[in-house]
PDB file of N, CA and C in Angstrom:
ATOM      1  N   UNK A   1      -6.713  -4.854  19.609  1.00  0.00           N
ATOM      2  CA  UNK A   1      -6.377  -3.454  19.563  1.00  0.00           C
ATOM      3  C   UNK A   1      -7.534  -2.705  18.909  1.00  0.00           C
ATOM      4  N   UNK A   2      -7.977  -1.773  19.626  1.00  0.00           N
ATOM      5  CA  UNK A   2      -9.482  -0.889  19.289  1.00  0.00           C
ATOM      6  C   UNK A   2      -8.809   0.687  18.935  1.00  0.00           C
ATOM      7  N   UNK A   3      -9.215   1.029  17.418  1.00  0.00           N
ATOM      8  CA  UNK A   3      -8.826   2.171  17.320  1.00  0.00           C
ATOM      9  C   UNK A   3      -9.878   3.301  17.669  1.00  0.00           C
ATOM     10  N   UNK A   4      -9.267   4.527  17.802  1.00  0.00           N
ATOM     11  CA  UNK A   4     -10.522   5.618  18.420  1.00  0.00           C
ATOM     12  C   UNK A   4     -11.668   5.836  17.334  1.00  0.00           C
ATOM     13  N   UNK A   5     -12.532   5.943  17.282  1.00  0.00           N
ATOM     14  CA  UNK A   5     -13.387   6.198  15.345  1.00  0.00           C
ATOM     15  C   UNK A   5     -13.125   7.750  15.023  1.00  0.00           C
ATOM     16  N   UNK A   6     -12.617   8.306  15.996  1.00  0.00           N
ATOM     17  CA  UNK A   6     -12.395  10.016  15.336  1.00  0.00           C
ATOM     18  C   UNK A   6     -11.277   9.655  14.610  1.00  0.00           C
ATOM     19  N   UNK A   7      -9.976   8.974  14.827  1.00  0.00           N
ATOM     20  CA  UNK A   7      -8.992   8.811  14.144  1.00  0.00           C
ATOM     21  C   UNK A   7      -9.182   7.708  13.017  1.00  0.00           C
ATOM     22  N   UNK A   8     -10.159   7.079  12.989  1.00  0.00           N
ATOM     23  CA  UNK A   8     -10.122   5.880  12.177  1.00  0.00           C
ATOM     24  C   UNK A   8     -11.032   7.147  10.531  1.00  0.00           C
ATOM     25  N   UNK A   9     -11.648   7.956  11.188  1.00  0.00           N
ATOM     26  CA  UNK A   9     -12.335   8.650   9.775  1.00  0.00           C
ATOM     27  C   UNK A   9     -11.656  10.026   9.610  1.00  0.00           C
ATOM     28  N   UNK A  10     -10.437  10.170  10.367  1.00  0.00           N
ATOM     29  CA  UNK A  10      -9.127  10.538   9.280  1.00  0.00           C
ATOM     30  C   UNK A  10      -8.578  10.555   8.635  1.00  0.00           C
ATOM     31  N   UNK A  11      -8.476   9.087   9.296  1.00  0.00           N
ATOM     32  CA  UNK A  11      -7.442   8.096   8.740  1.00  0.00           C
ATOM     33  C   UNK A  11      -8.207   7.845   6.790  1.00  0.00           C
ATOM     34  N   UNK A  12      -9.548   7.245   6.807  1.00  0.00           N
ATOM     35  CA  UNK A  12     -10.444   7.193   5.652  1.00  0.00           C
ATOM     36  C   UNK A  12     -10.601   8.476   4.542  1.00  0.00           C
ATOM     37  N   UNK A  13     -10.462   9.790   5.398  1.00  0.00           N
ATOM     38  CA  UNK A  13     -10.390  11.235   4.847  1.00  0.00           C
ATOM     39  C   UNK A  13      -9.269  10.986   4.122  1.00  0.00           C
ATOM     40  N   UNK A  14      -8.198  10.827   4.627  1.00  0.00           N
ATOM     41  CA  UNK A  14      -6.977  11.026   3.767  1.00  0.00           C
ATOM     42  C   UNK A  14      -6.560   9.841   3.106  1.00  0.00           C
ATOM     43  N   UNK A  15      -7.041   8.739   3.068  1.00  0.00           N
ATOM     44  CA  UNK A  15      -7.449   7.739   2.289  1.00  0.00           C
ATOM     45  C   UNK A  15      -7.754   8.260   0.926  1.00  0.00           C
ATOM     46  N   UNK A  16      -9.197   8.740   1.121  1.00  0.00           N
ATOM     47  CA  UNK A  16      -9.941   9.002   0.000  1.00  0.00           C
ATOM     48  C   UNK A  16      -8.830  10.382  -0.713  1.00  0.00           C
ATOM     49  N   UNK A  17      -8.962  11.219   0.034  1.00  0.00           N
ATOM     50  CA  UNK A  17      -7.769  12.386  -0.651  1.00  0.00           C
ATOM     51  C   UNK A  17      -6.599  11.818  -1.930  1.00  0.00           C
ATOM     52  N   UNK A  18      -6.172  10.679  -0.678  1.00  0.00           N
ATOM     53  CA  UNK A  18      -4.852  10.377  -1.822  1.00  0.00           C
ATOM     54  C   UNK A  18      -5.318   9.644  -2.954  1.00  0.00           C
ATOM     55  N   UNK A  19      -6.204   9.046  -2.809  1.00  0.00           N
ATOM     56  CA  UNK A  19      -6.523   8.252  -4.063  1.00  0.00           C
ATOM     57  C   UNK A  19      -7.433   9.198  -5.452  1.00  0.00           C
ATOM     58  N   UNK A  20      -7.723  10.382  -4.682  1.00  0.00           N
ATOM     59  CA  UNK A  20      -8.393  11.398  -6.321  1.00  0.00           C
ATOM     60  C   UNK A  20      -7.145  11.717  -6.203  1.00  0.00           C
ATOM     61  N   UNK A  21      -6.136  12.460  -5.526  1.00  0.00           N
ATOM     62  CA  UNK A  21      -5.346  12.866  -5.929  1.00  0.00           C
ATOM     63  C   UNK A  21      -4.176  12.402  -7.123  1.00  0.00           C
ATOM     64  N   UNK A  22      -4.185  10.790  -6.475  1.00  0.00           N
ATOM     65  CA  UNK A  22      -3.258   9.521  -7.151  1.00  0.00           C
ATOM     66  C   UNK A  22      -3.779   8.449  -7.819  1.00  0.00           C
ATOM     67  N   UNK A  23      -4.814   8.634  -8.749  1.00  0.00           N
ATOM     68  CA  UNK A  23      -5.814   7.411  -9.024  1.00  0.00           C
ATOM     69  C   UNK A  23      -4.664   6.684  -9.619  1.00  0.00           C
ATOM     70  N   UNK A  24      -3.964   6.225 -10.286  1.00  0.00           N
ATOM     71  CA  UNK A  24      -3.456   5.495 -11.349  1.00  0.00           C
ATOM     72  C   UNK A  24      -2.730   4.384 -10.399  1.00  0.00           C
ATOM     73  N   UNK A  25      -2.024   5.842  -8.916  1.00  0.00           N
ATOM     74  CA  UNK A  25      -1.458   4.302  -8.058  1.00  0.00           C
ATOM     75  C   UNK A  25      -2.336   3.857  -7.147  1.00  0.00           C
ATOM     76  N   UNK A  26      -3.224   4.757  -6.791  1.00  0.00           N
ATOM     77  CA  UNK A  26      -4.091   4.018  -5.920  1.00  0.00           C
ATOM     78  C   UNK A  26      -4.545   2.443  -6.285  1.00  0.00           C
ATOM     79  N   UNK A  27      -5.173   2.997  -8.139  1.00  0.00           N
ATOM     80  CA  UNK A  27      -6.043   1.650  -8.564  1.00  0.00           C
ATOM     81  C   UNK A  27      -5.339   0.462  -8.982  1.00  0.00           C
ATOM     82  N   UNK A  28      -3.732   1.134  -9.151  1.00  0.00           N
ATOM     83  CA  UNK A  28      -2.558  -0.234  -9.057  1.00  0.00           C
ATOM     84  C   UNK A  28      -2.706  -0.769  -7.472  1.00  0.00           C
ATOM     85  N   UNK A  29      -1.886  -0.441  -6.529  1.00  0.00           N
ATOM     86  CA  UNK A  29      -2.769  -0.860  -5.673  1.00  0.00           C
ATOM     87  C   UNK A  29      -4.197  -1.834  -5.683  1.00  0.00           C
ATOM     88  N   UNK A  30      -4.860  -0.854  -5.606  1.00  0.00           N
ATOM     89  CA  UNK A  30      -5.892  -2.180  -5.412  1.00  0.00           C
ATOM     90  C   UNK A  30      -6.059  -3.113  -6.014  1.00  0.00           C
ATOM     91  N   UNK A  31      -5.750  -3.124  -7.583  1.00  0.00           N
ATOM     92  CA  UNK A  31      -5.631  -4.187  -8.506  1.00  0.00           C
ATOM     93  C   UNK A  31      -4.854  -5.325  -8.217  1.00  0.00           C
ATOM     94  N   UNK A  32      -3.750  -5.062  -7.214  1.00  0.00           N
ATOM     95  CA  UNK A  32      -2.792  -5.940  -6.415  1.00  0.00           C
ATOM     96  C   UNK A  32      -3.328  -6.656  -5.404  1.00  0.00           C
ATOM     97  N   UNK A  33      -4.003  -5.719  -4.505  1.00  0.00           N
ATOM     98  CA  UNK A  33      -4.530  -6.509  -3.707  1.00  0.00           C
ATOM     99  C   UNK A  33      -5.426  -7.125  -3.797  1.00  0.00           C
ATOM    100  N   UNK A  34      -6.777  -6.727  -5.163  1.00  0.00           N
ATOM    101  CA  UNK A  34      -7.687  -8.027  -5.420  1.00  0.00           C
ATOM    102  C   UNK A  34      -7.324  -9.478  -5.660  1.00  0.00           C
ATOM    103  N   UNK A  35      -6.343  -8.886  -6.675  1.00  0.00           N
ATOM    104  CA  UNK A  35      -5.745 -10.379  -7.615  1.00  0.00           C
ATOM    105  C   UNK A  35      -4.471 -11.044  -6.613  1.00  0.00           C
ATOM    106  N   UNK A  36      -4.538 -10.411  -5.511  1.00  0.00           N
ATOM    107  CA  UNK A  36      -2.980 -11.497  -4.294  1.00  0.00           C
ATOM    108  C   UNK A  36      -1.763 -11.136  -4.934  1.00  0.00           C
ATOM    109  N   UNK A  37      -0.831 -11.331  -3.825  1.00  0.00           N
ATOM    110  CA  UNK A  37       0.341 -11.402  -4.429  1.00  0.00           C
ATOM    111  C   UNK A  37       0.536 -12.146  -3.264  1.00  0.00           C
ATOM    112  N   UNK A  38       1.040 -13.525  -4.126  1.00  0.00           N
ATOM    113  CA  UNK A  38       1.833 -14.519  -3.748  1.00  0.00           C
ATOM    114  C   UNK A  38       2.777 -13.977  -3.259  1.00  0.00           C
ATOM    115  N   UNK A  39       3.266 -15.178  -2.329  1.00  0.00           N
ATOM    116  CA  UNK A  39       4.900 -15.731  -1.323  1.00  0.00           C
ATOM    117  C   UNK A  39       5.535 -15.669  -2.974  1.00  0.00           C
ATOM    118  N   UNK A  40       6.819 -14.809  -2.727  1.00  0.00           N
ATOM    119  CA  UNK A  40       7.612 -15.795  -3.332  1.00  0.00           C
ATOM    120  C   UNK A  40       7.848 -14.021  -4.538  1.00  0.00           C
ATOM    121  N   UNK A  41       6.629 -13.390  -4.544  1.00  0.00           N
ATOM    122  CA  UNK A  41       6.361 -12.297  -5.348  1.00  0.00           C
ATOM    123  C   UNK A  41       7.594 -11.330  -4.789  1.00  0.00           C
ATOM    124  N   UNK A  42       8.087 -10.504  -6.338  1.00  0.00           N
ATOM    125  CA  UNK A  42       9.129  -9.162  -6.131  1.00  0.00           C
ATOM    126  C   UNK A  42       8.668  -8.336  -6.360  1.00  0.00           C
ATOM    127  N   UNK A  43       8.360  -7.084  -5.124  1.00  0.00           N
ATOM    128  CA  UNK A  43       7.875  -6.156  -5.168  1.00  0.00           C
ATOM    129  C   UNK A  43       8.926  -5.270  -5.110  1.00  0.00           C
ATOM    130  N   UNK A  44       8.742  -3.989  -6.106  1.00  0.00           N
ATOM    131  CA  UNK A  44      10.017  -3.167  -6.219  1.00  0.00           C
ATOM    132  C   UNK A  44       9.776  -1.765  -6.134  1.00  0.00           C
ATOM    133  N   UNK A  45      10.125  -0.832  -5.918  1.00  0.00           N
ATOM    134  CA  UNK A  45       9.965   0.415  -5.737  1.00  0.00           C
ATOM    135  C   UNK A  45      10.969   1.195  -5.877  1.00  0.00           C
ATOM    136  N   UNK A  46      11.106   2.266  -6.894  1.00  0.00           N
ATOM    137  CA  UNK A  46      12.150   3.362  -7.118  1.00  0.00           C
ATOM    138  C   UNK A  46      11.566   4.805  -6.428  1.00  0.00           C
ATOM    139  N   UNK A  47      12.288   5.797  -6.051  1.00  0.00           N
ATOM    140  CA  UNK A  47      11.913   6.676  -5.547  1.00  0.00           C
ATOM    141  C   UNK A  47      12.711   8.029  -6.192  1.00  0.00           C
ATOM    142  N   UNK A  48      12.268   8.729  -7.165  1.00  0.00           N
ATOM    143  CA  UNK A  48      13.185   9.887  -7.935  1.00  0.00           C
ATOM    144  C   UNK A  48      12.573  11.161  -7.155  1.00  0.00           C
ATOM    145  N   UNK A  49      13.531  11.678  -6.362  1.00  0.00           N
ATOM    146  CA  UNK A  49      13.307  12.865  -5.892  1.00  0.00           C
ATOM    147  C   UNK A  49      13.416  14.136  -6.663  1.00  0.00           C
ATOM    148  N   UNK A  50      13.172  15.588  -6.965  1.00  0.00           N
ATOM    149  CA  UNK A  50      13.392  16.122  -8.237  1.00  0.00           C
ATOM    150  C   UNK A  50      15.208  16.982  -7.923  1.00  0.00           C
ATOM    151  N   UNK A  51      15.865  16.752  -8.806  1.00  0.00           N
ATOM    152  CA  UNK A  51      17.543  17.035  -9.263  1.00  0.00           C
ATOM    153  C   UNK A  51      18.546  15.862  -8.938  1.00  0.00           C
ATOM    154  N   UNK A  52      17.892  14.631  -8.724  1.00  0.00           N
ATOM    155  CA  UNK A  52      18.500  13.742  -7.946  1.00  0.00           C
ATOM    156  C   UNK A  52      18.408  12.083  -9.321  1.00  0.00           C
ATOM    157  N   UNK A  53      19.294  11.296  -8.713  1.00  0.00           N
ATOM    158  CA  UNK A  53      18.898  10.308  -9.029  1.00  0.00           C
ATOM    159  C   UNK A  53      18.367   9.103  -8.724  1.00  0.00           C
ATOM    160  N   UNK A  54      17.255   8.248  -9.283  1.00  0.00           N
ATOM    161  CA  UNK A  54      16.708   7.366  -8.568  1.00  0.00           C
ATOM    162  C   UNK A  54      17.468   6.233  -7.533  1.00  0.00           C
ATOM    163  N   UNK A  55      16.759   6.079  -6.413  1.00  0.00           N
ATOM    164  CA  UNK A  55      16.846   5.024  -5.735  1.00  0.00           C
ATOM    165  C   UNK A  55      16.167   3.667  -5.565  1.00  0.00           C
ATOM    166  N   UNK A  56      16.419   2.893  -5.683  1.00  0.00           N
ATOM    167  CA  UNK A  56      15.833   1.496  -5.803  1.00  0.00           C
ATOM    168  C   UNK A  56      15.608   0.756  -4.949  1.00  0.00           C
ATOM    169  N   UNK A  57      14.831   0.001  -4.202  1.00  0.00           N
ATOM    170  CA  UNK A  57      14.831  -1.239  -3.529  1.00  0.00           C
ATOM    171  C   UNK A  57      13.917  -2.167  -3.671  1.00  0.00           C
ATOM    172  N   UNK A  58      13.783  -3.547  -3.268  1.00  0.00           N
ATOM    173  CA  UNK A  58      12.869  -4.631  -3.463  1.00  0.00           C
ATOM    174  C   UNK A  58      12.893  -5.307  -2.619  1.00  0.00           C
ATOM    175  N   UNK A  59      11.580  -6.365  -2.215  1.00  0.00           N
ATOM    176  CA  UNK A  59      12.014  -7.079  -1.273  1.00  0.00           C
ATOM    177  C   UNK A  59      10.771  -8.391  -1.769  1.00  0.00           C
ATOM    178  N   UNK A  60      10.914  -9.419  -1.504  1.00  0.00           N
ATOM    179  CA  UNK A  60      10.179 -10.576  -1.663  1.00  0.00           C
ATOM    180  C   UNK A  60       9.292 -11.009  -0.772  1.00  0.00           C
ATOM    181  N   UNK A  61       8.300 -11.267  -1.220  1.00  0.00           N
ATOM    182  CA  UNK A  61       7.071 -11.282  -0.588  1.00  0.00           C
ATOM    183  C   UNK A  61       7.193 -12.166   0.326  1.00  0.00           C
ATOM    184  N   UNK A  62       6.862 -12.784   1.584  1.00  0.00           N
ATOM    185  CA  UNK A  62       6.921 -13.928   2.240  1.00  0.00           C
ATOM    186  C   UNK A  62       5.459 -14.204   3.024  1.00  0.00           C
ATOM    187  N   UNK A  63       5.742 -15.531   3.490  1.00  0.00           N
ATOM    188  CA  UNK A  63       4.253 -15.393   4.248  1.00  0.00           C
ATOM    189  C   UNK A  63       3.660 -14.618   5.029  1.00  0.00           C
ATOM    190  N   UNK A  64       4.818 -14.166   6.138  1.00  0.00           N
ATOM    191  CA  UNK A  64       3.885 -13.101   7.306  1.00  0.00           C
ATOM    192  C   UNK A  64       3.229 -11.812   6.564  1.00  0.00           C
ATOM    193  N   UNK A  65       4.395 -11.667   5.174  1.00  0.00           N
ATOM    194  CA  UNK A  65       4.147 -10.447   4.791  1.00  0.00           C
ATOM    195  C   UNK A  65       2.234 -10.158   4.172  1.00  0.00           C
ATOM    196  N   UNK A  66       2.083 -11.190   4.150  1.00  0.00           N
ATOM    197  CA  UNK A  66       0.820 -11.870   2.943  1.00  0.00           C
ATOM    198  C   UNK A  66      -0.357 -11.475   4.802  1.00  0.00           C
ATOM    199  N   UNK A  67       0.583 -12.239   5.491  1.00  0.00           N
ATOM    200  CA  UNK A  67      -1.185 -12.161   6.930  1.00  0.00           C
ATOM    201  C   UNK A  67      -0.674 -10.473   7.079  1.00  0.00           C
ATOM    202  N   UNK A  68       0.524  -9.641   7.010  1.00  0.00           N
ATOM    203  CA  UNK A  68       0.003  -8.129   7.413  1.00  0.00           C
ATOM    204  C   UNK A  68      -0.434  -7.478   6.331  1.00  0.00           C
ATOM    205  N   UNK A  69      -0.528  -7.760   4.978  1.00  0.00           N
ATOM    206  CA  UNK A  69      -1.369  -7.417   4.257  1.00  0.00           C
ATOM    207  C   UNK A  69      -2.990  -7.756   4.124  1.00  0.00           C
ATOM    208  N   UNK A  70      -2.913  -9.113   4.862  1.00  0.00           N
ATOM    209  CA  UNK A  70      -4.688  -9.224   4.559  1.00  0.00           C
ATOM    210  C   UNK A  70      -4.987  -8.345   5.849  1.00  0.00           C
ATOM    211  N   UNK A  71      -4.455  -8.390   6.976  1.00  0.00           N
ATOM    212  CA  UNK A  71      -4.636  -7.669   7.922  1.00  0.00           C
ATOM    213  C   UNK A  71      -5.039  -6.204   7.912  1.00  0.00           C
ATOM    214  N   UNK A  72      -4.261  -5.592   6.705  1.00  0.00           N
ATOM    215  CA  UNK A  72      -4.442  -3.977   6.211  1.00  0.00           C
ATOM    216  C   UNK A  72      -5.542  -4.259   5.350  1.00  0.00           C
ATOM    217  N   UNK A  73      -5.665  -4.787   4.414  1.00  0.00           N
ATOM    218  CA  UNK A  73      -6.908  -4.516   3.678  1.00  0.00           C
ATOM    219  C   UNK A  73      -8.267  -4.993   4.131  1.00  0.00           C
ATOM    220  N   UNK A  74      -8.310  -6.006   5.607  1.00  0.00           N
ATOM    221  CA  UNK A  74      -9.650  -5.952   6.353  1.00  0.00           C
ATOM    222  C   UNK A  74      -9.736  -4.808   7.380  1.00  0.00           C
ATOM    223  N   UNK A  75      -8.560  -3.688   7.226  1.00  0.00           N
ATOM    224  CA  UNK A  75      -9.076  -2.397   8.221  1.00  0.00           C
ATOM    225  C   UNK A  75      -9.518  -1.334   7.125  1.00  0.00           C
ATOM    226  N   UNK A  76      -9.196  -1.592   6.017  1.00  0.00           N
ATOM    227  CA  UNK A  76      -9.550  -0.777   4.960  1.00  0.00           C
ATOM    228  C   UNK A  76     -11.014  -1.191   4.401  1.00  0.00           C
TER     229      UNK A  76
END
């Protein structure tokens, strides 16, 4: 699968955007993806919308999940 390069340095534009915008999660992020996250890893995520109360979910890392992550960070 061949992406177009006008959309691929959009795609990098708003890359870079979110990460001055969001350094703290960006560089969590990447700090994750240098150091791996194992099979087997609980990744969790809350989401507080504002007047509301948080929502939660998690899900456990597994193998495929591990090849579509190396997969994303060799298009990155």
């Amino acid at each position: 699968m061949s992406m177009n390069p006008q959309n691929m340095l959009q795609i990098l534009g708003a890359l870079n955007n979110f990460r001055s915008t969001h350094p703290k999660f960006a560089g969590f992020i990447a700090m994750m993806l240098r150091t791996g996250v194992p099979e087997g890893t609980v990744i969790e995520v809350t989401v507080t919308k504002p007047g509301e109360e948080g929502v939660t979910t998690n899900m456990k890392v597994t193998e495929s999940d591990i090849r579509l992550f190396e997969a994303l960070k060799d298009m990155v």
